[in-house]
C-alpha atoms as a PDB file:
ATOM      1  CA  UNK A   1       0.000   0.000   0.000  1.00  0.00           C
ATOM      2  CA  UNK A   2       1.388   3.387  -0.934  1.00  0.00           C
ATOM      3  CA  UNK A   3       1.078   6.001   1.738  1.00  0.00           C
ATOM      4  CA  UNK A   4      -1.548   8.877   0.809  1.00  0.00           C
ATOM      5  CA  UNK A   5      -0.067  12.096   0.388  1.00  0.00           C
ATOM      6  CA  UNK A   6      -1.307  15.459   2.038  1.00  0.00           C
ATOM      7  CA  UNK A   7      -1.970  18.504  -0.524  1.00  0.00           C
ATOM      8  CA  UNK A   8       1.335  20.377   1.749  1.00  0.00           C
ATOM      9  CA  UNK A   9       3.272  17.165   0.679  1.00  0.00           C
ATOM     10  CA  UNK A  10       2.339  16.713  -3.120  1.00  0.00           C
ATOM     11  CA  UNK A  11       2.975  20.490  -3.909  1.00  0.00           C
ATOM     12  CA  UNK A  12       6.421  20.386  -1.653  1.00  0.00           C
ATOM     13  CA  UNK A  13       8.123  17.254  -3.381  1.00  0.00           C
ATOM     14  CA  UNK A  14      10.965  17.597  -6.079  1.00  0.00           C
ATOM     15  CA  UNK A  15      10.394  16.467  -8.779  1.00  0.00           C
ATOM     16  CA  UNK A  16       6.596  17.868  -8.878  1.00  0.00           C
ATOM     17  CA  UNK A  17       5.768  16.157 -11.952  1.00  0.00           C
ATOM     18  CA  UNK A  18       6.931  13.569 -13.574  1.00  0.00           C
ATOM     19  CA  UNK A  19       5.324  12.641 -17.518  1.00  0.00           C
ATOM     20  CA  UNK A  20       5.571   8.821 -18.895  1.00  0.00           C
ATOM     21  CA  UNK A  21       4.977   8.311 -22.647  1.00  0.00           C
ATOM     22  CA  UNK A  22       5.297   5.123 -23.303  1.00  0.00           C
ATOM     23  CA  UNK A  23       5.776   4.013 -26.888  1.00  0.00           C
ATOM     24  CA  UNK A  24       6.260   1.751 -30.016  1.00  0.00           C
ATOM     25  CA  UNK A  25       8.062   2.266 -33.617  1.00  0.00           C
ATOM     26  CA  UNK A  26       6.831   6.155 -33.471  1.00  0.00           C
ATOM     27  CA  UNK A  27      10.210   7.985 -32.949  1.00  0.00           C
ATOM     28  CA  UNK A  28       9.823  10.745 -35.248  1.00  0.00           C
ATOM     29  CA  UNK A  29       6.349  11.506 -33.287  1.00  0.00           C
ATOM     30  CA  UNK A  30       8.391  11.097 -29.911  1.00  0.00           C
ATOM     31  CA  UNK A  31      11.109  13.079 -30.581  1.00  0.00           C
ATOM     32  CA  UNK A  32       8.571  16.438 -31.005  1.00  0.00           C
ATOM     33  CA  UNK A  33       6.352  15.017 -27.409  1.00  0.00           C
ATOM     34  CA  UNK A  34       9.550  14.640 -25.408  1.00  0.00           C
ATOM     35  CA  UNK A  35      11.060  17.631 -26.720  1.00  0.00           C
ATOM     36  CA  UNK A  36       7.494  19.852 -26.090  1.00  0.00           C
ATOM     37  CA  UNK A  37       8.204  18.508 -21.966  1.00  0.00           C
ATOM     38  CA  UNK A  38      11.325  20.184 -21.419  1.00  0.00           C
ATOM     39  CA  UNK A  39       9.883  23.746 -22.699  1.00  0.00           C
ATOM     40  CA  UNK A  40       7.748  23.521 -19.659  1.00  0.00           C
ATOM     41  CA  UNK A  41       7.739  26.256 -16.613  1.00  0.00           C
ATOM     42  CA  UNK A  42       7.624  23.504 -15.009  1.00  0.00           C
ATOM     43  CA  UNK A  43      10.332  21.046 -16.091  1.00  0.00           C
ATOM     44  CA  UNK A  44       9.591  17.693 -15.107  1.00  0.00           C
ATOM     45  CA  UNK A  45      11.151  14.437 -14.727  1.00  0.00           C
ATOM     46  CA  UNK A  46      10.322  12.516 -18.015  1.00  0.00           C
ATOM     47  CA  UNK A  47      10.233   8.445 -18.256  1.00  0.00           C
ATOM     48  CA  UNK A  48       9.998   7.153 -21.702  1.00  0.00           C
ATOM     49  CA  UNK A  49       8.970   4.105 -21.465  1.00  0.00           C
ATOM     50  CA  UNK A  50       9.910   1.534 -24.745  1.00  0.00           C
ATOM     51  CA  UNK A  51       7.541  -1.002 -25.359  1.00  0.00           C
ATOM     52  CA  UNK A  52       9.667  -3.172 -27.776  1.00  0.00           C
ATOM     53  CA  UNK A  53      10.375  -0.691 -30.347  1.00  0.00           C
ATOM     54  CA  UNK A  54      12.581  -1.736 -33.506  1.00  0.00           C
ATOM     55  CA  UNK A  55      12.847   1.771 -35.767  1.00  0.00           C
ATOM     56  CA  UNK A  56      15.777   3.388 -33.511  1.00  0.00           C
ATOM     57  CA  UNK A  57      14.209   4.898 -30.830  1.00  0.00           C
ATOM     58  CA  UNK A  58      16.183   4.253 -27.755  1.00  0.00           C
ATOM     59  CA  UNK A  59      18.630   5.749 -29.534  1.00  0.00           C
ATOM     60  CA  UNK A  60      17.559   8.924 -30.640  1.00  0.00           C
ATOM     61  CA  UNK A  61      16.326   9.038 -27.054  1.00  0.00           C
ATOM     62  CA  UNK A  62      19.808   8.597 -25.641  1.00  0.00           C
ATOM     63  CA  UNK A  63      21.741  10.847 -28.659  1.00  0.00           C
ATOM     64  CA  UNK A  64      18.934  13.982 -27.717  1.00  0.00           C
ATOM     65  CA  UNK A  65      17.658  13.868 -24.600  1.00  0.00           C
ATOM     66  CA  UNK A  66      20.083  13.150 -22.207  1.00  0.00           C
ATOM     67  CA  UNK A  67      17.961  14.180 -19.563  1.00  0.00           C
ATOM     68  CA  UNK A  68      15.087  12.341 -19.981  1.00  0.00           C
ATOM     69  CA  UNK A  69      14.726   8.479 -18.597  1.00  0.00           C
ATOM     70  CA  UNK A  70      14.676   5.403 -20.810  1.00  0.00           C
ATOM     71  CA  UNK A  71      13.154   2.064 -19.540  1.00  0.00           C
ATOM     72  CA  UNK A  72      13.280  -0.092 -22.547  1.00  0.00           C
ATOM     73  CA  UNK A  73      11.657  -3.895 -23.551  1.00  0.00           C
ATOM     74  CA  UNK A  74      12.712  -6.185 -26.271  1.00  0.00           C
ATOM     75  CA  UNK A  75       9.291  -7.768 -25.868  1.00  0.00           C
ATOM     76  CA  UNK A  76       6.044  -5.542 -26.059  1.00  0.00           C
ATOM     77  CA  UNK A  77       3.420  -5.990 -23.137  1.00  0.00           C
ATOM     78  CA  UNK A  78       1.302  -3.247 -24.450  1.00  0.00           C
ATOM     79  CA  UNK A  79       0.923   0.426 -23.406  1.00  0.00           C
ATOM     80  CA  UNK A  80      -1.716  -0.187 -20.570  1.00  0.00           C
ATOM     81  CA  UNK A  81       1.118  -2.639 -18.483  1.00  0.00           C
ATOM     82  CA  UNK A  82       3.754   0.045 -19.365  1.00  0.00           C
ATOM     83  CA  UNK A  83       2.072   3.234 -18.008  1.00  0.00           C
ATOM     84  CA  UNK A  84       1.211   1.036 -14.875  1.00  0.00           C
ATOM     85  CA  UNK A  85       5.755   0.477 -14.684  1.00  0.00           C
ATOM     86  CA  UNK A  86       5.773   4.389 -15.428  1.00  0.00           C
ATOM     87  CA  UNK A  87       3.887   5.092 -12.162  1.00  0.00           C
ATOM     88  CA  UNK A  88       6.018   2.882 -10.218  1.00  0.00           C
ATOM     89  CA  UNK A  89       9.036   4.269 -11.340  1.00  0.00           C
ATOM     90  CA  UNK A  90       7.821   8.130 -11.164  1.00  0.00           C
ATOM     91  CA  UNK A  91       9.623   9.962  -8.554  1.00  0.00           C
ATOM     92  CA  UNK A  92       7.190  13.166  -8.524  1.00  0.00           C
ATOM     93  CA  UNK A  93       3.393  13.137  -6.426  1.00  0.00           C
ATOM     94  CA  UNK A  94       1.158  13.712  -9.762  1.00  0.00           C
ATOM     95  CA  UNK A  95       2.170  11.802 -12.845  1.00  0.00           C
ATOM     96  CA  UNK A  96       0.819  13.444 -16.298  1.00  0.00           C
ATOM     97  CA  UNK A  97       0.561  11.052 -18.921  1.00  0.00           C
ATOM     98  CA  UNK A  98       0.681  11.689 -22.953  1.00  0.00           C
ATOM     99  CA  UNK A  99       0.702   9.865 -26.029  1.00  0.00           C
ATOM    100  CA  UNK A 100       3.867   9.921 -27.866  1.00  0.00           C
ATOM    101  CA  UNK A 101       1.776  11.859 -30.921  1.00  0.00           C
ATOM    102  CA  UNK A 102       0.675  14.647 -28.109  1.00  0.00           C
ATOM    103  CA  UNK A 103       2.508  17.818 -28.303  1.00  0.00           C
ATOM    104  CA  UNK A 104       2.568  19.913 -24.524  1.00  0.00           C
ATOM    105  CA  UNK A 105       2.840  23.255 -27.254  1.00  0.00           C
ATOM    106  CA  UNK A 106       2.142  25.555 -24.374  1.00  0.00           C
ATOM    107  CA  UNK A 107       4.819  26.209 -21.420  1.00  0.00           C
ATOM    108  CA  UNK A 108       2.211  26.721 -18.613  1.00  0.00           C
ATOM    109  CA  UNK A 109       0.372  23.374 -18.935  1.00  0.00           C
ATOM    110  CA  UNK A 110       2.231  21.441 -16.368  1.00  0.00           C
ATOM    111  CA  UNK A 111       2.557  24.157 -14.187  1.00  0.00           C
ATOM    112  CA  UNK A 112      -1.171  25.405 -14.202  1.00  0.00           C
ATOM    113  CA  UNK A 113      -2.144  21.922 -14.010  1.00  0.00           C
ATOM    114  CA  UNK A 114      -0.494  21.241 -10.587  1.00  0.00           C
ATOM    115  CA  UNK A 115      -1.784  24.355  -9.173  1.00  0.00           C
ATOM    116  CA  UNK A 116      -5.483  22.560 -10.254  1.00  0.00           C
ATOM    117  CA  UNK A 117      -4.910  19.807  -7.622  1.00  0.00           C
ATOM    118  CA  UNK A 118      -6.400  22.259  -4.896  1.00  0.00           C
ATOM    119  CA  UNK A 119      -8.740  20.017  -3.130  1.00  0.00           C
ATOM    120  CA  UNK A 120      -8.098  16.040  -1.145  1.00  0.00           C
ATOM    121  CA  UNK A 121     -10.832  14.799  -3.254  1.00  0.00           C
ATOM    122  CA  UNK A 122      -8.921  15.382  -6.643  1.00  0.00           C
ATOM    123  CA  UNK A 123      -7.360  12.424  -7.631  1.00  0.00           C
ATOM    124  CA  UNK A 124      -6.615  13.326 -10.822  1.00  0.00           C
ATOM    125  CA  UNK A 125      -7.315  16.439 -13.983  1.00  0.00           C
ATOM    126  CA  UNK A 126      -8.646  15.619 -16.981  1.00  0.00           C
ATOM    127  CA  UNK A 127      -6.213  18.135 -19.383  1.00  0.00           C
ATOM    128  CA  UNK A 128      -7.889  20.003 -21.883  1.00  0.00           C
ATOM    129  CA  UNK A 129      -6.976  19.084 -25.342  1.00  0.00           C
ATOM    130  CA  UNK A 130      -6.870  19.118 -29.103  1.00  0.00           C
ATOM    131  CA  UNK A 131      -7.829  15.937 -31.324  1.00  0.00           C
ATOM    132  CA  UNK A 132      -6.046  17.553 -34.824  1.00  0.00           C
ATOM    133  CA  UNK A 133      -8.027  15.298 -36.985  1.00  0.00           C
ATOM    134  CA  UNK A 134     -11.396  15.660 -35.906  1.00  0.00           C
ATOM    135  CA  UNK A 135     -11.471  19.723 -35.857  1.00  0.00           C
ATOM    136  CA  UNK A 136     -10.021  22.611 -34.028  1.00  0.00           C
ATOM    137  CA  UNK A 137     -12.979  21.827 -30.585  1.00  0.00           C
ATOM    138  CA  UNK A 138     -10.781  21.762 -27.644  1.00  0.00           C
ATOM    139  CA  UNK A 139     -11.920  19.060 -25.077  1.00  0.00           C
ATOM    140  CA  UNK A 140     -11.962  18.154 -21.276  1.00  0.00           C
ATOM    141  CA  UNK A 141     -12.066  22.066 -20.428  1.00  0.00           C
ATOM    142  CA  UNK A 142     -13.696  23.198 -17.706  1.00  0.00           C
ATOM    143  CA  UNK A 143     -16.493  25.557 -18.670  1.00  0.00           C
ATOM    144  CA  UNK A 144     -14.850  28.490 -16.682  1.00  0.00           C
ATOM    145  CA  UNK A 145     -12.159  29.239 -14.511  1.00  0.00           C
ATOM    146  CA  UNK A 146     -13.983  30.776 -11.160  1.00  0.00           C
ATOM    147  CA  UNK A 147     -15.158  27.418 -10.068  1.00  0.00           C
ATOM    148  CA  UNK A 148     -14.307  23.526 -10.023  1.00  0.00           C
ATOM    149  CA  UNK A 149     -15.958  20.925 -12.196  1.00  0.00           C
ATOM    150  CA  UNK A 150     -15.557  17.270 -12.004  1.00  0.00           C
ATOM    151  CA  UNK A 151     -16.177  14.763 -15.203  1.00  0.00           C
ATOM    152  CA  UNK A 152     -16.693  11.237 -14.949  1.00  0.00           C
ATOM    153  CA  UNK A 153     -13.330  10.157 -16.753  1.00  0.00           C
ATOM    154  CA  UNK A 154     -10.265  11.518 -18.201  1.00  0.00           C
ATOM    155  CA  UNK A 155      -8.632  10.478 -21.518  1.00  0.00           C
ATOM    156  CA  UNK A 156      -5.189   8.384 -21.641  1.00  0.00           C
ATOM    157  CA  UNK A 157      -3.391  10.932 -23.864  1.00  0.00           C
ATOM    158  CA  UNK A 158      -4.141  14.487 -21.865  1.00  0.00           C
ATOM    159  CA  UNK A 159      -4.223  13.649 -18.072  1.00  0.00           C
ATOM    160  CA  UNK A 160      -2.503  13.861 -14.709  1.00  0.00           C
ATOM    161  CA  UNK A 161      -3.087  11.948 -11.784  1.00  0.00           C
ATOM    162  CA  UNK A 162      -1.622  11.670  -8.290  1.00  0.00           C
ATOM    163  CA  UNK A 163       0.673   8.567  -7.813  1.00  0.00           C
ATOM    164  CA  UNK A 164      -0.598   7.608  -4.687  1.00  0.00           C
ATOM    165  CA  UNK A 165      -4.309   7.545  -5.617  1.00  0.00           C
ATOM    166  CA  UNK A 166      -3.210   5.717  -8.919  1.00  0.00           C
ATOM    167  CA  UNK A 167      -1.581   3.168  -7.498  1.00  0.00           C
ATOM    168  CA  UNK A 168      -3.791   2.722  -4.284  1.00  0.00           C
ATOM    169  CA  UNK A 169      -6.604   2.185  -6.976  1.00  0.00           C
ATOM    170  CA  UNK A 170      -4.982  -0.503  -8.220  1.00  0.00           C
ATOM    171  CA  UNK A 171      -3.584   1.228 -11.426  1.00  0.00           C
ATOM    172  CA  UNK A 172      -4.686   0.430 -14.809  1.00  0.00           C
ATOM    173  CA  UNK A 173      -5.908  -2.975 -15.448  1.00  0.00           C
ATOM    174  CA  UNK A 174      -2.862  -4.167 -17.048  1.00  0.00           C
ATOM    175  CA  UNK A 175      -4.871  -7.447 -19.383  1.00  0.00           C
ATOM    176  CA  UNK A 176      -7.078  -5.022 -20.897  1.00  0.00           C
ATOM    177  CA  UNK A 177      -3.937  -4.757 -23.325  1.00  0.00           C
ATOM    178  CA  UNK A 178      -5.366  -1.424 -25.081  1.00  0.00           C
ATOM    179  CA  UNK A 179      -7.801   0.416 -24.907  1.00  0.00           C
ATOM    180  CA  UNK A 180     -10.615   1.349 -22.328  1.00  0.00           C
ATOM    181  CA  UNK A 181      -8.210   1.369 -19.383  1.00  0.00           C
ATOM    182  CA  UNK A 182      -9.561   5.494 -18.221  1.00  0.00           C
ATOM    183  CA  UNK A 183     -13.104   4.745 -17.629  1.00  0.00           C
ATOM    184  CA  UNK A 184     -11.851   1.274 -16.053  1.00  0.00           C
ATOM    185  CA  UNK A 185      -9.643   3.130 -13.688  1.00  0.00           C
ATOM    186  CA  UNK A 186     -11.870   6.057 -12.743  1.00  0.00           C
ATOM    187  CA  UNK A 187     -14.716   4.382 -12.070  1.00  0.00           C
ATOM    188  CA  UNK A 188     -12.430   2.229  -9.462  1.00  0.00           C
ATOM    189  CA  UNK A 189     -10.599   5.651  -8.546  1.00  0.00           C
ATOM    190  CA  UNK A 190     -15.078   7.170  -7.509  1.00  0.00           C
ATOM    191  CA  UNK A 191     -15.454   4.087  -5.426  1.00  0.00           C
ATOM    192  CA  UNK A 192     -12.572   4.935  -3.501  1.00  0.00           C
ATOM    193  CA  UNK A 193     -13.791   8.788  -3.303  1.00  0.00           C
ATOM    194  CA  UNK A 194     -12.124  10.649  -5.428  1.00  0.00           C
ATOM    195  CA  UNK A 195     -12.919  12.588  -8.319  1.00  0.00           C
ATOM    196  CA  UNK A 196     -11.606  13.546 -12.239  1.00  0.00           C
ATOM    197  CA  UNK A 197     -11.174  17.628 -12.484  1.00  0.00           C
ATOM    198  CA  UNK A 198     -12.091  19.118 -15.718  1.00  0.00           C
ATOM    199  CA  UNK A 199      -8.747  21.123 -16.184  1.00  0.00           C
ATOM    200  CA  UNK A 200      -8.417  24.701 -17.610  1.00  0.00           C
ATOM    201  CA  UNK A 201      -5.274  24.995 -19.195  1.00  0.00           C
ATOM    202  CA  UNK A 202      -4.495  25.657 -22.549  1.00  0.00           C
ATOM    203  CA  UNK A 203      -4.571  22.332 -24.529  1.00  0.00           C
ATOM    204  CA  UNK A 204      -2.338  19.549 -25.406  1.00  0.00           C
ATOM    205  CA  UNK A 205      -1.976  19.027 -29.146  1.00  0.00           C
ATOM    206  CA  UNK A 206      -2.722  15.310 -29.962  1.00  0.00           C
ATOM    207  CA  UNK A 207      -1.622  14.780 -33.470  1.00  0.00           C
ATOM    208  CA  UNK A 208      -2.646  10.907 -33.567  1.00  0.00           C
ATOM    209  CA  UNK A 209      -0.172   9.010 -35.652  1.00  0.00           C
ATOM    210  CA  UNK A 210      -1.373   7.586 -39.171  1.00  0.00           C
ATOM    211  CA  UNK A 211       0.179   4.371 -38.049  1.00  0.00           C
ATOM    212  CA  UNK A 212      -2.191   3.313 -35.710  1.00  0.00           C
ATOM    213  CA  UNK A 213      -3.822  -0.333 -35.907  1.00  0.00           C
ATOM    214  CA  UNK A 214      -7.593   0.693 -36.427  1.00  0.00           C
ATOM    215  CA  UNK A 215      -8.010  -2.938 -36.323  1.00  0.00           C
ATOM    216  CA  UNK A 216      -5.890  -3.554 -32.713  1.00  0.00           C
ATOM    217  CA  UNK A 217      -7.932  -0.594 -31.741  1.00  0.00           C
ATOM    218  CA  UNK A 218     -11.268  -1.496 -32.623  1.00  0.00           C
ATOM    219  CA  UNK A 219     -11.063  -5.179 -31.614  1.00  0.00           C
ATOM    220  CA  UNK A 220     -10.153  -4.075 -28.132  1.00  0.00           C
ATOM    221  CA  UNK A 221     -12.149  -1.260 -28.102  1.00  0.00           C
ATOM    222  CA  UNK A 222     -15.269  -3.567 -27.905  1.00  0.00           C
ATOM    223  CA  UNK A 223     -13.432  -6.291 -26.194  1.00  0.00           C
ATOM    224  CA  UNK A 224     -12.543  -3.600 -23.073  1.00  0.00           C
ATOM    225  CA  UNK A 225     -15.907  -2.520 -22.769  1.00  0.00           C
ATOM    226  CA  UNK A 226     -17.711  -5.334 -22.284  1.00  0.00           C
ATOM    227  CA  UNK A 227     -15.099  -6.234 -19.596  1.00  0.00           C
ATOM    228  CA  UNK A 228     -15.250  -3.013 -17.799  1.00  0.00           C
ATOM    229  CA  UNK A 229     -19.143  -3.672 -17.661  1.00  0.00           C
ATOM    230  CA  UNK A 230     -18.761  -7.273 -16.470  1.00  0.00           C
ATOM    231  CA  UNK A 231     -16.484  -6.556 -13.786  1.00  0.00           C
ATOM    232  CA  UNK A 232     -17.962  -3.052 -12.625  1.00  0.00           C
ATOM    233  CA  UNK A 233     -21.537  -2.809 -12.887  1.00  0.00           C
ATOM    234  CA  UNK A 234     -23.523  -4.500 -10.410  1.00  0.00           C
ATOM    235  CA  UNK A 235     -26.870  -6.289 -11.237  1.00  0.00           C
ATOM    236  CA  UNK A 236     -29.644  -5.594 -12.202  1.00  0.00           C
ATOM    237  CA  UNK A 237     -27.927  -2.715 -13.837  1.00  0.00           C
ATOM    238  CA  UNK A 238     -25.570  -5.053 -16.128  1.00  0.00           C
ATOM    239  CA  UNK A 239     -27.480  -6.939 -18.466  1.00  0.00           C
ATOM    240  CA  UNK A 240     -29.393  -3.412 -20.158  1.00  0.00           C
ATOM    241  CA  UNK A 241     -25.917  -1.795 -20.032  1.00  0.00           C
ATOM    242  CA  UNK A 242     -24.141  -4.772 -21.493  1.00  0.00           C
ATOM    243  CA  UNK A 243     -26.710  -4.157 -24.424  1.00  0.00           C
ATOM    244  CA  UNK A 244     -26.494  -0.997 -25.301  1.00  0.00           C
ATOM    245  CA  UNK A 245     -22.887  -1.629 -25.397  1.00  0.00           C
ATOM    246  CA  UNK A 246     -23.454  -3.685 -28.146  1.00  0.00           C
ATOM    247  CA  UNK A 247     -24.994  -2.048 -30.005  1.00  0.00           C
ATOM    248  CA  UNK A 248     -23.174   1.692 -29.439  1.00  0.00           C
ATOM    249  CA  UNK A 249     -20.060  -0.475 -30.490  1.00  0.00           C
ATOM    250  CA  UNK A 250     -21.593  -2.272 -33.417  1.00  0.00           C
ATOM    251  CA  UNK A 251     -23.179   0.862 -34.628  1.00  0.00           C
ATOM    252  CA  UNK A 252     -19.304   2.491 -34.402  1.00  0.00           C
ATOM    253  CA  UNK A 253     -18.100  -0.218 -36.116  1.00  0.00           C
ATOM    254  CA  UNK A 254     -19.981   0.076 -39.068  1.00  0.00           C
ATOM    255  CA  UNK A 255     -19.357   3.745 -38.853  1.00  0.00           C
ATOM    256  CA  UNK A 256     -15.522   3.224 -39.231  1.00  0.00           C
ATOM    257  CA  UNK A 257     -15.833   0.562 -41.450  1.00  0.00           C
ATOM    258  CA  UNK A 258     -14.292  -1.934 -38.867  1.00  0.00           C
ATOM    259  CA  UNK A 259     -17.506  -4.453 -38.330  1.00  0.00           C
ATOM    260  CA  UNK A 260     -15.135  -7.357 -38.609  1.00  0.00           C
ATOM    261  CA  UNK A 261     -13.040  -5.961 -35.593  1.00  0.00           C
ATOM    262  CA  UNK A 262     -15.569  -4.843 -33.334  1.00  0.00           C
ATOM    263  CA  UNK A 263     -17.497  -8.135 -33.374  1.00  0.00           C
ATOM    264  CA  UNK A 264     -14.732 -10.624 -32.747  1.00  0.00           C
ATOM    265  CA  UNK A 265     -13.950  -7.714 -30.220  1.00  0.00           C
ATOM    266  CA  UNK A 266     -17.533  -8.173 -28.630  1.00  0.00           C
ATOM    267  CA  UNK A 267     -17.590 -11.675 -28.914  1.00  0.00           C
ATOM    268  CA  UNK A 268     -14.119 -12.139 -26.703  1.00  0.00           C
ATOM    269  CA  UNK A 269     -15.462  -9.646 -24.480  1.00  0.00           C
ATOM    270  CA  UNK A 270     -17.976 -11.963 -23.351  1.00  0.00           C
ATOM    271  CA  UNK A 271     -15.863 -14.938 -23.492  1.00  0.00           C
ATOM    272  CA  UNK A 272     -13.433 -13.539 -20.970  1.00  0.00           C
ATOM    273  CA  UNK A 273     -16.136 -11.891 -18.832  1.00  0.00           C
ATOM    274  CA  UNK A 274     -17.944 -15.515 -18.937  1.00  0.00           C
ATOM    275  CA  UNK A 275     -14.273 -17.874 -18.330  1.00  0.00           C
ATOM    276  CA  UNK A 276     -13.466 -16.114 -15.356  1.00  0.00           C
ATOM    277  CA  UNK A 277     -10.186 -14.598 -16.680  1.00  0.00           C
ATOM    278  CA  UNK A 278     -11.830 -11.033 -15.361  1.00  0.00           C
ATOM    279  CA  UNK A 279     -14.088 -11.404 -11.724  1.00  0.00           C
ATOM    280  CA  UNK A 280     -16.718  -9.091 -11.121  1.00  0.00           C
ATOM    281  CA  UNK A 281     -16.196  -6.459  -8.654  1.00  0.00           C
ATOM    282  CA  UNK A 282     -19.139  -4.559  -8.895  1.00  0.00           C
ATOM    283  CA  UNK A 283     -19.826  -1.150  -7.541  1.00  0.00           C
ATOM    284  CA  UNK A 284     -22.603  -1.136  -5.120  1.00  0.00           C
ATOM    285  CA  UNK A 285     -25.842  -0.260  -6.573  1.00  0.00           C
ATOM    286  CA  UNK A 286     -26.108   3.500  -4.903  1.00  0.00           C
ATOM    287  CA  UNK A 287     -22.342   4.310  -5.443  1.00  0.00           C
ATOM    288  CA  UNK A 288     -23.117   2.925  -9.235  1.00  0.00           C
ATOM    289  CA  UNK A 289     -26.115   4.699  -9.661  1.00  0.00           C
ATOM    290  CA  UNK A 290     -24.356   7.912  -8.588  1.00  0.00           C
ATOM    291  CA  UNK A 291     -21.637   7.299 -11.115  1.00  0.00           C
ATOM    292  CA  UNK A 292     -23.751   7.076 -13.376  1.00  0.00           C
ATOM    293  CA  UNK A 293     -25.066  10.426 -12.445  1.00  0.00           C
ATOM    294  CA  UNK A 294     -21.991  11.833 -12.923  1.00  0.00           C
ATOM    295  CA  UNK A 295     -21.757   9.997 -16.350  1.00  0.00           C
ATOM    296  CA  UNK A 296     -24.704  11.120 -18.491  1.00  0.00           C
ATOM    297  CA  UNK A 297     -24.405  14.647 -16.760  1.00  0.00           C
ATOM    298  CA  UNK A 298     -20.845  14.449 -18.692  1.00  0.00           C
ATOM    299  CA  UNK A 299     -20.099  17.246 -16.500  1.00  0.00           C
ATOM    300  CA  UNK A 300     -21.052  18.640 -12.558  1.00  0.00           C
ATOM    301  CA  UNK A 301     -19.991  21.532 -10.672  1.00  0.00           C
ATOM    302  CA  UNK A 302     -17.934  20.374  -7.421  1.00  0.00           C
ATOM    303  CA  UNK A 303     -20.574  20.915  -5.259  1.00  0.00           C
ATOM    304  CA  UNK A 304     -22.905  18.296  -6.984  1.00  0.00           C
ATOM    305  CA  UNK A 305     -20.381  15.900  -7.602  1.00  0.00           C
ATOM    306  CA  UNK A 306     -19.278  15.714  -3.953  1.00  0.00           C
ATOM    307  CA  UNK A 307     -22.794  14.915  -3.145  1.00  0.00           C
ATOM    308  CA  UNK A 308     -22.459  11.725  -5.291  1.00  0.00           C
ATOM    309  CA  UNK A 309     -18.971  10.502  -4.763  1.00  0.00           C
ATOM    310  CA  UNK A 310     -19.040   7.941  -1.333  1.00  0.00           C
ATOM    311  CA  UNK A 311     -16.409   9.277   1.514  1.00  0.00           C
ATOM    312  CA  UNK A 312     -12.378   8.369   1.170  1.00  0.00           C
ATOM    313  CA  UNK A 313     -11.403   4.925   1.386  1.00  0.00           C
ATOM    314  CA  UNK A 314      -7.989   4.603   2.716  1.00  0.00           C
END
């Protein structure tokens, strides 16, 4: 068990921040995210974490960053296991975790983002950000400054979290492989009493790489989902959820042009929710329904989400 950590002690400790980015065969793409960290007001530590890559890129990471960390495998485990070593490893309270196609283009993000983790019942910001594909919208921003807001989740590219909550939580589930680990986590991360901040920085870029697997993604995509609803959501709440699942993801998977993906995705979901690989523990049906609150609202001001989230476990 890692020892909880006052607000006096998080914003004392040196490092204060430490990013992980873990990664695969995407140097070029690394080189400009682990080059955007040390621009920061804020410099933090920064642990790049190599998941078996094969194009050069513990190299380039020794030749030009001298500064920054390298933990690399010959073997890849996936990203979810990796960002779960990054934690470990992280010397610094509140870990901040990017892709390695996200961009930190602005040199207060880090900075302004600690100063966000104002209240014991943060347990981690969700950082405003930029998907460049999909449009210029900026997402996970808090609707104004003067006041808090909580969201249900954060997303795995633009988000910072405090070490001891993480790994109290239990971190990420490490056999979900890819994808679907946030909602996994923070759902674990309510139960325990703490909630996801909707940050107000300016945004990370997130440039998503053309060489992602849409098929990887889409397969586990469906897979994860299922899972996180067999082992989260109590009954009698599981079986409806389960099926809109199924059909959200099938309707998605037409949509992308990936049907093939997302139903061998949805049919292993049920086949490890079913063998046992992944045991149900479910939320109890009023901290559940509360989550679920929090959930459709998208968004609550602090006030209302304290109402919802149960009191601190330690």
């Amino acid at each position: 068990m890692i020892q909880q950590m006052t607000l006096a002690q998080i914003h004392a400790s040196s490092p204060r921040a430490t990013v992980v980015i873990t990664t695969k065969n995407r140097k070029e793409d690394l080189r400009l995210a682990v080059a955007s960290c040390f621009t920061q007001t804020v410099v933090p530590e920064v642990l790049v974490v190599d998941d078996g890559s094969t194009d050069g890129t513990a190299e380039m990471i020794t030749a030009e960053f001298p500064k920054a960390t390298l933990i690399r495998f010959e073997q890849s485990a996936g990203y979810i296991a990796r960002r779960n070593l990054g934690a470990e490893r992280a010397k610094a309270p509140i870990i901040f975790s990017i892709d390695d196609d996200a961009i930190l283009e602005h040199p207060r993000i880090i900075e302004d983002t600690l100063a966000e983790f104002d209240d014991e019942r943060i347990g981690a910001v969700a950082i405003p950000h930029v998907n460049t594909p999909y449009g210029p919208q900026v997402e996970d921003r808090a609707p104004d400054k003067t006041t808090r807001w909580a969201s249900f989740m954060f997303r795995g590219t633009a988000h910072a979290v405090r070490r001891d909550v993480f790994l109290n939580c239990g971190a990420y589930e490490a056999n979900l492989t890819h994808q679907g680990e946030e909602i996994d986590f923070c759902i674990r991360m309510f139960r325990a009493g703490y909630l996801v901040r909707l940050g107000s920085s300016d945004p990370i870029t997130h440039n998503e790489s053309p060489r992602r697997d849409l098929t990887r993604m889409l397969f586990h995509n469906a897979r994860n989902h299922l899972i996180y609803a067999w082992q989260n959501i109590p009954m009698p709440y599981y079986v409806p959820r389960a099926a809109v699942m199924c059909l959200k993801l099938s309707i998605y998977g037409v949509k992308k042009r990936y049907i093939k993906a997302t139903t061998r995705g949805l049919w292993q979901g049920f086949v490890k929710s079913f063998s046992g690989t992944f045991p149900r523990q479910p939320l109890p049906g009023p901290v559940y329904g509360a989550y679920r609150k929090l959930q459709t609202s998208q968004r609550l001001r602090w006030d209302e989400a304290l109402k919802l989230v149960p009191p601190v476990s330690r």
